[in-house]
PDB file of N, CA and C in Angstrom:
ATOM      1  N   UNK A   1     -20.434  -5.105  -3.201  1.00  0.00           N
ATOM      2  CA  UNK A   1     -19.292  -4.278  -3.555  1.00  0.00           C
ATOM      3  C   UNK A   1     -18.087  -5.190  -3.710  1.00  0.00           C
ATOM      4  N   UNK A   2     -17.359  -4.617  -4.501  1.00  0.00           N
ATOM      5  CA  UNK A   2     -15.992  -5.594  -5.135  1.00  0.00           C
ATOM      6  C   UNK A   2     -15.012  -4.903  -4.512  1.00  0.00           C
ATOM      7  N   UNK A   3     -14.045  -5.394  -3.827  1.00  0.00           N
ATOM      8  CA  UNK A   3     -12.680  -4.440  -3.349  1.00  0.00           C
ATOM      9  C   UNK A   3     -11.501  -5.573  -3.817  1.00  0.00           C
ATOM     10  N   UNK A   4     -10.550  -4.465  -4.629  1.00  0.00           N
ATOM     11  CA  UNK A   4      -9.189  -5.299  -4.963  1.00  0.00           C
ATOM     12  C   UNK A   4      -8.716  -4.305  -3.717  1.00  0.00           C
ATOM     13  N   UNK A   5      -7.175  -5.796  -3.416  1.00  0.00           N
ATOM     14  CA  UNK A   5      -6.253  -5.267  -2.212  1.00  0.00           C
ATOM     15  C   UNK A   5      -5.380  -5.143  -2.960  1.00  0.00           C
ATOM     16  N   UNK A   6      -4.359  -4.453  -3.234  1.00  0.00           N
ATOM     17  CA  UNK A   6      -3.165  -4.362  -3.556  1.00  0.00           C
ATOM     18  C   UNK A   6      -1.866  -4.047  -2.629  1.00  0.00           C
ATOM     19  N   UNK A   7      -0.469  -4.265  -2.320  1.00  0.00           N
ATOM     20  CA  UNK A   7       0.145  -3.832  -1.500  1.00  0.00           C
ATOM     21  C   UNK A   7       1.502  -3.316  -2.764  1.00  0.00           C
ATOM     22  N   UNK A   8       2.110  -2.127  -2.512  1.00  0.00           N
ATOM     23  CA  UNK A   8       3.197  -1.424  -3.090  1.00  0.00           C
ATOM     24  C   UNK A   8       4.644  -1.720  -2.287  1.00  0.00           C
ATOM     25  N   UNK A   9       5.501  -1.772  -2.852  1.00  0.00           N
ATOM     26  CA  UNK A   9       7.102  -1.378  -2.570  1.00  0.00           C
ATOM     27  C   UNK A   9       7.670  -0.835  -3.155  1.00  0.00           C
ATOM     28  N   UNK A  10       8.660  -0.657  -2.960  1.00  0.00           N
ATOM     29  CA  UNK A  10       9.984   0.269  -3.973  1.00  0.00           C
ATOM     30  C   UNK A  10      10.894  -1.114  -4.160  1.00  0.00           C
ATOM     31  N   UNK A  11      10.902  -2.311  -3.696  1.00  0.00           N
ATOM     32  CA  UNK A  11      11.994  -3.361  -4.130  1.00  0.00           C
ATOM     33  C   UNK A  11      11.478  -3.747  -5.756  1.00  0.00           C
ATOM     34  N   UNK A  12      12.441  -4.206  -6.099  1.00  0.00           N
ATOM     35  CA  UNK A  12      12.192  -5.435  -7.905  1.00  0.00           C
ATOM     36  C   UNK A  12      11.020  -6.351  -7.699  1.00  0.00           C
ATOM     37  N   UNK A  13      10.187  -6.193  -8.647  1.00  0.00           N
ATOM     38  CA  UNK A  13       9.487  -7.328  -9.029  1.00  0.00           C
ATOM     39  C   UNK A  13       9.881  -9.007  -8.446  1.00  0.00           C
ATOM     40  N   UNK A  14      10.955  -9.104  -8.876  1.00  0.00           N
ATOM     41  CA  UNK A  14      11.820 -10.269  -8.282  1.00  0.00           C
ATOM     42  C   UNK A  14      11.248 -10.520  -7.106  1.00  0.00           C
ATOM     43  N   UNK A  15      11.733  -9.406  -6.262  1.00  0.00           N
ATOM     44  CA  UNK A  15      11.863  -9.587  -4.825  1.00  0.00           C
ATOM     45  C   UNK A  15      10.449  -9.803  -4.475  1.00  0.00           C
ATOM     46  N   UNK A  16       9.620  -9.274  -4.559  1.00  0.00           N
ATOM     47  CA  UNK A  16       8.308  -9.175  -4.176  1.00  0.00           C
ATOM     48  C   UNK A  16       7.736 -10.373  -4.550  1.00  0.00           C
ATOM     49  N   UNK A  17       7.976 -10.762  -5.928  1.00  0.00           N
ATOM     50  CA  UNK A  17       7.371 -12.560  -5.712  1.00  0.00           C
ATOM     51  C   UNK A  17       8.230 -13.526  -4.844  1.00  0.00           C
ATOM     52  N   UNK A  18       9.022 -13.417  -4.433  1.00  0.00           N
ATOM     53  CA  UNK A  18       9.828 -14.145  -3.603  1.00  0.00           C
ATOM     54  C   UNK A  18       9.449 -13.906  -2.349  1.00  0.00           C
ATOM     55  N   UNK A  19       8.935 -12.852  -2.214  1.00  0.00           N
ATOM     56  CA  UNK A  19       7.989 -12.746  -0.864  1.00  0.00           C
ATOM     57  C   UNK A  19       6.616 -12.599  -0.291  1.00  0.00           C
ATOM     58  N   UNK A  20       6.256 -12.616  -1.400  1.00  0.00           N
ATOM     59  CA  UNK A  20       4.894 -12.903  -1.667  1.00  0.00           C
ATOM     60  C   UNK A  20       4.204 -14.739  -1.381  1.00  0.00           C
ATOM     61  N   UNK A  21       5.171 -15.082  -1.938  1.00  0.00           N
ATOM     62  CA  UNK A  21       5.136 -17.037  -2.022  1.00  0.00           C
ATOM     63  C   UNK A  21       5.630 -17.209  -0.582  1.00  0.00           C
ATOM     64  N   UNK A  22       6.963 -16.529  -0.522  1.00  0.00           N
ATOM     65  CA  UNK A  22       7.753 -17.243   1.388  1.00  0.00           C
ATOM     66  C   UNK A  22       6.098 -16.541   2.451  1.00  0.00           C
ATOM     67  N   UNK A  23       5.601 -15.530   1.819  1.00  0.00           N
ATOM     68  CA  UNK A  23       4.585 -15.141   3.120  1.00  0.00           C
ATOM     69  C   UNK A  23       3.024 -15.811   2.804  1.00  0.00           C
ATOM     70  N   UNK A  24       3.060 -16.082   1.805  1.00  0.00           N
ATOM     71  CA  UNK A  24       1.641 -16.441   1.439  1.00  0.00           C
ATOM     72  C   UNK A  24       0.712 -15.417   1.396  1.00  0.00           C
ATOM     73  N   UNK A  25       0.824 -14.235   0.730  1.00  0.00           N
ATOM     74  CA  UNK A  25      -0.120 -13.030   0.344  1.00  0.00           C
ATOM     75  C   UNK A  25      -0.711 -13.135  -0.157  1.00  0.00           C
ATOM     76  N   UNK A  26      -2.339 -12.818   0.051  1.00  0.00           N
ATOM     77  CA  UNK A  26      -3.138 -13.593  -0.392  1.00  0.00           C
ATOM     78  C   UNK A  26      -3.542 -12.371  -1.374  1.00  0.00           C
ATOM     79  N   UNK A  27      -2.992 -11.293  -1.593  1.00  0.00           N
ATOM     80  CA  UNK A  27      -2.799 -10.213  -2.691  1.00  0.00           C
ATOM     81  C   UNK A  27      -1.694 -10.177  -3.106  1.00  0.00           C
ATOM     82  N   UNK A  28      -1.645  -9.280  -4.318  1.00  0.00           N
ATOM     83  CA  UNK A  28      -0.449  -8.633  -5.278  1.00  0.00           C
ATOM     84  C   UNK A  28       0.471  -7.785  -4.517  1.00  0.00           C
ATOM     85  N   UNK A  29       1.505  -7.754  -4.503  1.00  0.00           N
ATOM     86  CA  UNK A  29       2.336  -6.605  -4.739  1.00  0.00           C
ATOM     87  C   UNK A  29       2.935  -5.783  -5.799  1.00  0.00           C
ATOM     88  N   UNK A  30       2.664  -4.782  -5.804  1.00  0.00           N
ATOM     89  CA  UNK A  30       3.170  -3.892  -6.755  1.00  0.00           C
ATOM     90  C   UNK A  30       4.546  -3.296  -6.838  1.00  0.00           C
ATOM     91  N   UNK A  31       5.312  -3.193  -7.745  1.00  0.00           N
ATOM     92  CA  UNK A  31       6.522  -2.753  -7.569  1.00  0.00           C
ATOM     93  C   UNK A  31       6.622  -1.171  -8.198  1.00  0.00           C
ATOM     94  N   UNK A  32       7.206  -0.388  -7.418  1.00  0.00           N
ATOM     95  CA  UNK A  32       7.269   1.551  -7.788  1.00  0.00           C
ATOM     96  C   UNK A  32       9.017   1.386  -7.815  1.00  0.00           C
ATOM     97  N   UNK A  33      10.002   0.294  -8.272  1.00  0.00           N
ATOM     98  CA  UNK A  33      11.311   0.138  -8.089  1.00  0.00           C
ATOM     99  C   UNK A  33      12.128   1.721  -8.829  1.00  0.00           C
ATOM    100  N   UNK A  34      11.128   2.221  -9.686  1.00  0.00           N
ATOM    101  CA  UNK A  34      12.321   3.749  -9.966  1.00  0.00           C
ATOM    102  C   UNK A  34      11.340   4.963  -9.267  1.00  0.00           C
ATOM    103  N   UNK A  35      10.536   4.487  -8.178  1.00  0.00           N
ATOM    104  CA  UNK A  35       9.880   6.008  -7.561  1.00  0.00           C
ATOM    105  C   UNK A  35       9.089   6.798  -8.377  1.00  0.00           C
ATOM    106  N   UNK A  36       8.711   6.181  -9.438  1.00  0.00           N
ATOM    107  CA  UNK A  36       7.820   7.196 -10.423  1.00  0.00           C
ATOM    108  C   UNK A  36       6.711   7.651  -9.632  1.00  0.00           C
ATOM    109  N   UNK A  37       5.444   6.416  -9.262  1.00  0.00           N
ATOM    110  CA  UNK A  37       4.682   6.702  -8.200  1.00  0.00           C
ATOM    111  C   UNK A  37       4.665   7.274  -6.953  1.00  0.00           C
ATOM    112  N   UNK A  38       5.239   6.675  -6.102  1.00  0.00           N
ATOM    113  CA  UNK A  38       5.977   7.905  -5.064  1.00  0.00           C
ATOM    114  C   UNK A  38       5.954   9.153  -5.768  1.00  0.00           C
ATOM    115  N   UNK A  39       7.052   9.284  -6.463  1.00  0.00           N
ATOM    116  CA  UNK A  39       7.424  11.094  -6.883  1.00  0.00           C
ATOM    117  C   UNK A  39       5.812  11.847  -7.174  1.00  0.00           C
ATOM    118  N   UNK A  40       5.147  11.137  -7.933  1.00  0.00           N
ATOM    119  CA  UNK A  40       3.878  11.411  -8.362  1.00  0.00           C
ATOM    120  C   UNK A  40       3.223  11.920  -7.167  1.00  0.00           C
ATOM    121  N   UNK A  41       3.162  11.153  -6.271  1.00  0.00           N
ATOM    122  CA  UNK A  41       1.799  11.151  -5.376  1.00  0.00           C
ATOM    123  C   UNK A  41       2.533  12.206  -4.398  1.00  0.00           C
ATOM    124  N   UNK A  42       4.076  11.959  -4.420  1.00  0.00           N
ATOM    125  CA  UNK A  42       5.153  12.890  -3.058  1.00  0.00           C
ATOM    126  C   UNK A  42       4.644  12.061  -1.726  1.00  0.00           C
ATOM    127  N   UNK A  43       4.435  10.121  -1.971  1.00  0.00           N
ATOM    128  CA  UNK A  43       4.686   9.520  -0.755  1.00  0.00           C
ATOM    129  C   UNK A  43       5.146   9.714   0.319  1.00  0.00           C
ATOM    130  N   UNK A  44       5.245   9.682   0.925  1.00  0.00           N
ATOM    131  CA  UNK A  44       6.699   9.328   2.341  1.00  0.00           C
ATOM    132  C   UNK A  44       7.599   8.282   2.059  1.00  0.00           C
ATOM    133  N   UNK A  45       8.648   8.685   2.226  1.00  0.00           N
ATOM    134  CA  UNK A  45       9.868   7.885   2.553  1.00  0.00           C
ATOM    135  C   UNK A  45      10.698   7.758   3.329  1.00  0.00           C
ATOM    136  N   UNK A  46      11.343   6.767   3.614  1.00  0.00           N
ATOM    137  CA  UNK A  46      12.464   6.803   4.577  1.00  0.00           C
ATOM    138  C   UNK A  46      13.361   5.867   3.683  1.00  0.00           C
ATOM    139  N   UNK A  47      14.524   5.889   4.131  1.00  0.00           N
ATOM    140  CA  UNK A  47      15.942   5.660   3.810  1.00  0.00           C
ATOM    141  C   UNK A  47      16.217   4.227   5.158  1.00  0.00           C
ATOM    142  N   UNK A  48      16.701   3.107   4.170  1.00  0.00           N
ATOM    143  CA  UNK A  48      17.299   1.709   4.685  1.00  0.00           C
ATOM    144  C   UNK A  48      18.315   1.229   4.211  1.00  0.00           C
ATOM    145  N   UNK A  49      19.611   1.071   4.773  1.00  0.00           N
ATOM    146  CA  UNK A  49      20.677   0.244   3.814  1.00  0.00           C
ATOM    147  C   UNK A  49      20.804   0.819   2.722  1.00  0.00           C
ATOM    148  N   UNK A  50      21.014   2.040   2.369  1.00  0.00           N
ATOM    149  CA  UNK A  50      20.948   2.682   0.651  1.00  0.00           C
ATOM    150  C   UNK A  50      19.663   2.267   0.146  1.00  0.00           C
ATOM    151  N   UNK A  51      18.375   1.832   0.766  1.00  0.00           N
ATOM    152  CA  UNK A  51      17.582   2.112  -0.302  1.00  0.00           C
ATOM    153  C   UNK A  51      16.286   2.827   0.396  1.00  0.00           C
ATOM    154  N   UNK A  52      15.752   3.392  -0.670  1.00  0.00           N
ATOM    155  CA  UNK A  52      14.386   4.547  -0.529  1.00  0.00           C
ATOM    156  C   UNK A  52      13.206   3.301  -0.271  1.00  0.00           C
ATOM    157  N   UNK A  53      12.465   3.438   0.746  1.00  0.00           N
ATOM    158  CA  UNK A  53      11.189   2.508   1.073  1.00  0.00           C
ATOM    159  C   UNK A  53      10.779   3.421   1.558  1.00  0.00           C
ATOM    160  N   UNK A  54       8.980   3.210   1.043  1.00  0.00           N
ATOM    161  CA  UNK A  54       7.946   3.942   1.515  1.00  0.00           C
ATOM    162  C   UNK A  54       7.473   3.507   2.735  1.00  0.00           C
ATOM    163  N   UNK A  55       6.799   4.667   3.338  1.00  0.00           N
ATOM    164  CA  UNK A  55       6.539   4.228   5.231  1.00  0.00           C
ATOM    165  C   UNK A  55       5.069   3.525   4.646  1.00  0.00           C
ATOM    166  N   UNK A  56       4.516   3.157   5.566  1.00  0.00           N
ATOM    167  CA  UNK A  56       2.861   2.770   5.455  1.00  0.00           C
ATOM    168  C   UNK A  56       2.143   3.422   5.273  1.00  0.00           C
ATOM    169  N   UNK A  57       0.996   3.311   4.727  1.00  0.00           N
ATOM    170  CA  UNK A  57      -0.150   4.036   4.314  1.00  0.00           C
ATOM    171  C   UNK A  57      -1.192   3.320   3.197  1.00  0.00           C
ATOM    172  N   UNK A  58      -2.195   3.562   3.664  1.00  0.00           N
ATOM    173  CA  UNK A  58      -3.800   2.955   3.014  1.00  0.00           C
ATOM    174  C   UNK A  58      -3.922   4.195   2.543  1.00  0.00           C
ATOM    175  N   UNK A  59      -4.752   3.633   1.437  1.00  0.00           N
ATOM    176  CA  UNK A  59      -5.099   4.504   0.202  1.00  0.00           C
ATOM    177  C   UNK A  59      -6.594   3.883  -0.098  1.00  0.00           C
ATOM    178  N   UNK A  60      -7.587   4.291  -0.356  1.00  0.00           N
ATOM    179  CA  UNK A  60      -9.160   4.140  -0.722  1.00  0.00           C
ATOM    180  C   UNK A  60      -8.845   5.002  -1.936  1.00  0.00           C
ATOM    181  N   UNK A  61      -9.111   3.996  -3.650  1.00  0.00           N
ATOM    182  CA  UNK A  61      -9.175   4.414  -4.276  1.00  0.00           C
ATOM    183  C   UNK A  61     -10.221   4.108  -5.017  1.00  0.00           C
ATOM    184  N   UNK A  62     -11.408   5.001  -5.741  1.00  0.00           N
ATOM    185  CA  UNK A  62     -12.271   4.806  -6.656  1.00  0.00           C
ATOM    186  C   UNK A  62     -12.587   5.470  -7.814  1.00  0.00           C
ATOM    187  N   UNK A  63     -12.413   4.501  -8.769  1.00  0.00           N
ATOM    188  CA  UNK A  63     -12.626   4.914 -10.268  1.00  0.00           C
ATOM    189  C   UNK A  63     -10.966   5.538 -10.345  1.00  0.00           C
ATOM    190  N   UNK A  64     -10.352   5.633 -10.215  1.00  0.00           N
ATOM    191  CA  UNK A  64      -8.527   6.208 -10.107  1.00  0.00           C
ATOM    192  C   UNK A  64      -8.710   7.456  -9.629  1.00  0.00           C
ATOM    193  N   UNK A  65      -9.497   7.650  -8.437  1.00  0.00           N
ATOM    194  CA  UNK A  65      -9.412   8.616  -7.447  1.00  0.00           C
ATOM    195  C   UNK A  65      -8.896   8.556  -6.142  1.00  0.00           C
ATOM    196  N   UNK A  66      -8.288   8.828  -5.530  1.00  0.00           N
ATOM    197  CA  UNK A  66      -8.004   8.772  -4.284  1.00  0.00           C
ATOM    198  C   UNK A  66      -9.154   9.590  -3.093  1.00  0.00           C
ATOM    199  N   UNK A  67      -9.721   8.504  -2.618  1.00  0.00           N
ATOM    200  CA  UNK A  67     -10.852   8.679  -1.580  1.00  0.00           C
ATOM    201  C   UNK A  67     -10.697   9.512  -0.645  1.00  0.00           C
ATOM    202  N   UNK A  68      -9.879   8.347  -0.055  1.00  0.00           N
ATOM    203  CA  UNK A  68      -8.992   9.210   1.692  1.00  0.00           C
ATOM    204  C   UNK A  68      -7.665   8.380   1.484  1.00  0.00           C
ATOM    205  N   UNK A  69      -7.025   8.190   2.659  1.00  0.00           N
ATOM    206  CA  UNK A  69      -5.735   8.150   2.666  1.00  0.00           C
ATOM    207  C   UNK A  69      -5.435   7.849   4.528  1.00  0.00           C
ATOM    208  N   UNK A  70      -4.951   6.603   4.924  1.00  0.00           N
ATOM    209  CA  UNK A  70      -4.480   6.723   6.476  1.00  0.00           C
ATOM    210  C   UNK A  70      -2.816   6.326   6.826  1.00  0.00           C
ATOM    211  N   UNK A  71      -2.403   7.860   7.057  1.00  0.00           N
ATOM    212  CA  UNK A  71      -1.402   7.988   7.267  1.00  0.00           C
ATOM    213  C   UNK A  71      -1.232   8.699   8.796  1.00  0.00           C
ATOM    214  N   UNK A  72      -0.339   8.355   9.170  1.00  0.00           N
ATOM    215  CA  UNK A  72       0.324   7.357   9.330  1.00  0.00           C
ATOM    216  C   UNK A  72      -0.255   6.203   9.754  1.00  0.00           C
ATOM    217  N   UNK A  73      -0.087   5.200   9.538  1.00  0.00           N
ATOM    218  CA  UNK A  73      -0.497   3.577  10.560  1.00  0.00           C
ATOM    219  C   UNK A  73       0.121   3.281  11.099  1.00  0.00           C
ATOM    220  N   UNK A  74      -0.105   3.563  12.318  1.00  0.00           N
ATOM    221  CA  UNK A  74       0.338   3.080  13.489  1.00  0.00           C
ATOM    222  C   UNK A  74      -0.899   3.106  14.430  1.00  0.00           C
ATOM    223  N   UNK A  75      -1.000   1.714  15.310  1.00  0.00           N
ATOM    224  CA  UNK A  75      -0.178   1.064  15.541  1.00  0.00           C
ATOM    225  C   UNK A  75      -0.598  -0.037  14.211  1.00  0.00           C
ATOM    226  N   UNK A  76       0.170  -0.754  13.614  1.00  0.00           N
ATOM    227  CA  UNK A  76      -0.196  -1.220  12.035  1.00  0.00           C
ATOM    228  C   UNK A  76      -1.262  -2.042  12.205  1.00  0.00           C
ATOM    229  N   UNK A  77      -1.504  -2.961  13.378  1.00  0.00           N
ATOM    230  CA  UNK A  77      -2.537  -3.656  13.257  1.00  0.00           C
ATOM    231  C   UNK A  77      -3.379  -3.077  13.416  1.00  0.00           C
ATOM    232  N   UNK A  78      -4.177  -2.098  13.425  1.00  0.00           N
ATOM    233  CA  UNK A  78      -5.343  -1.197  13.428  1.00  0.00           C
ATOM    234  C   UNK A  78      -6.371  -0.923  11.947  1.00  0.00           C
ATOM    235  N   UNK A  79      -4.905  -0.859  11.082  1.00  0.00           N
ATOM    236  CA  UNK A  79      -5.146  -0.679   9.705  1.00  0.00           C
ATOM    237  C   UNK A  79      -6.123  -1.541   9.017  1.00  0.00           C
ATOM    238  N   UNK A  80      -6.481  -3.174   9.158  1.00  0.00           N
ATOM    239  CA  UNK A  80      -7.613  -3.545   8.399  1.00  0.00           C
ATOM    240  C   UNK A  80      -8.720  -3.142   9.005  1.00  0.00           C
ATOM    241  N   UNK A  81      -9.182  -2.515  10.387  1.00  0.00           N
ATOM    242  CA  UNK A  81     -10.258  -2.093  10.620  1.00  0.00           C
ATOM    243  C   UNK A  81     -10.547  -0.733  10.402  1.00  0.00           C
ATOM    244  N   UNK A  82      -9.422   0.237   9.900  1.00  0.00           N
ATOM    245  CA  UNK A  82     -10.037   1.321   9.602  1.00  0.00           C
ATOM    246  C   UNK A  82     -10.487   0.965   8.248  1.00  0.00           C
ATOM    247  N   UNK A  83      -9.399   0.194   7.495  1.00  0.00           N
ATOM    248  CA  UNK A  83      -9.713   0.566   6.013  1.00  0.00           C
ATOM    249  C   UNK A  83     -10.782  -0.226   5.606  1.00  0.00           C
ATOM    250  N   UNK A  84     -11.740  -1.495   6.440  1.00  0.00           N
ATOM    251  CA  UNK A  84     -12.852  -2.014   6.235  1.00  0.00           C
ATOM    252  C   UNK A  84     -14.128  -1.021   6.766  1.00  0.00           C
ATOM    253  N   UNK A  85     -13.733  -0.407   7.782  1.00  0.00           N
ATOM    254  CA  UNK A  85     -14.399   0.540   8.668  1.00  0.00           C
ATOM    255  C   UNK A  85     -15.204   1.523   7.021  1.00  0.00           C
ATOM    256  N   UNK A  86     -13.698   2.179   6.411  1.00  0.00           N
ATOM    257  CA  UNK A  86     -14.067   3.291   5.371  1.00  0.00           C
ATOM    258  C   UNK A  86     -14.754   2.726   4.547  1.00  0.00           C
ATOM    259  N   UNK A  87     -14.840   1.616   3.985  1.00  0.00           N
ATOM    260  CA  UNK A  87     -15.653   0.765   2.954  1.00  0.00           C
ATOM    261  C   UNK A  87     -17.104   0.399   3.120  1.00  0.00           C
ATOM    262  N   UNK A  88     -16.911   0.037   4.516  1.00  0.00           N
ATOM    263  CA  UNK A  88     -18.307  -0.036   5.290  1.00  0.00           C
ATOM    264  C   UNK A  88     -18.759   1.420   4.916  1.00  0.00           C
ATOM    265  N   UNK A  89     -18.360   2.378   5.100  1.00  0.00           N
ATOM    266  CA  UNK A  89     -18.776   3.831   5.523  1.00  0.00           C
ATOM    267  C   UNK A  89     -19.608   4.065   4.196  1.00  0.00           C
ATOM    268  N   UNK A  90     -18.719   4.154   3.132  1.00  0.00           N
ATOM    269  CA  UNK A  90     -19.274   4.083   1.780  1.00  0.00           C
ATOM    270  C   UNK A  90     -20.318   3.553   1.271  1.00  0.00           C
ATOM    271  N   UNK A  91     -20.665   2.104   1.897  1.00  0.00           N
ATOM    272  CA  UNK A  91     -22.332   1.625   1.591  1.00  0.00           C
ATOM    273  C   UNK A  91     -22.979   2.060   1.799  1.00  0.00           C
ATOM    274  N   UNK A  92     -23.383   3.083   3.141  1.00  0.00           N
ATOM    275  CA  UNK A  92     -24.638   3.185   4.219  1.00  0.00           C
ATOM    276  C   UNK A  92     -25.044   4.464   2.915  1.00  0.00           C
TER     277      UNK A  92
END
């Protein structure tokens, strides 16, 4: 099985390669900078310094379906073992 990782924000393109390189992500980030996605999906948000950022959340998507979904994450480090956990789940 093939899994792309992707990670989303609401900041500029800009920003996200600039932090992508300072962190060494070993995936993409995606930029949603006018909320189209959000509005689409009706994400979560919270409010920082005047700007709209989405809270956390894993998404299992296949074929451009949305699988499941783990919201909220907390505590965050938990999150690569559920969302390997769900992938695993999917082979058996």
């Amino acid at each position: 099985m093939s899994v792309d990782v992707f990670g989303m924000s609401t900041q500029t393109t800009e920003y996200q390669q600039e932090l992508a390189e300072r962190l060494q992500l070993p995936f993409a980030i995606l930029s949603d900078h006018h909320l189209q996605f959000q509005q689409a999906l009706r994400l979560p948000t919270f409010q920082s310094e005047d700007q709209t950022l989405l809270k956390r959340l894993t998404m299992i998507v296949k074929n451009g379906l949305i699988e499941t979904v783990h919201y909220p994450v907390f505590p965050s480090d938990t999150d690569a073992d559920w969302a390997i956990g769900q992938l695993k789940s999917r082979l058996q």
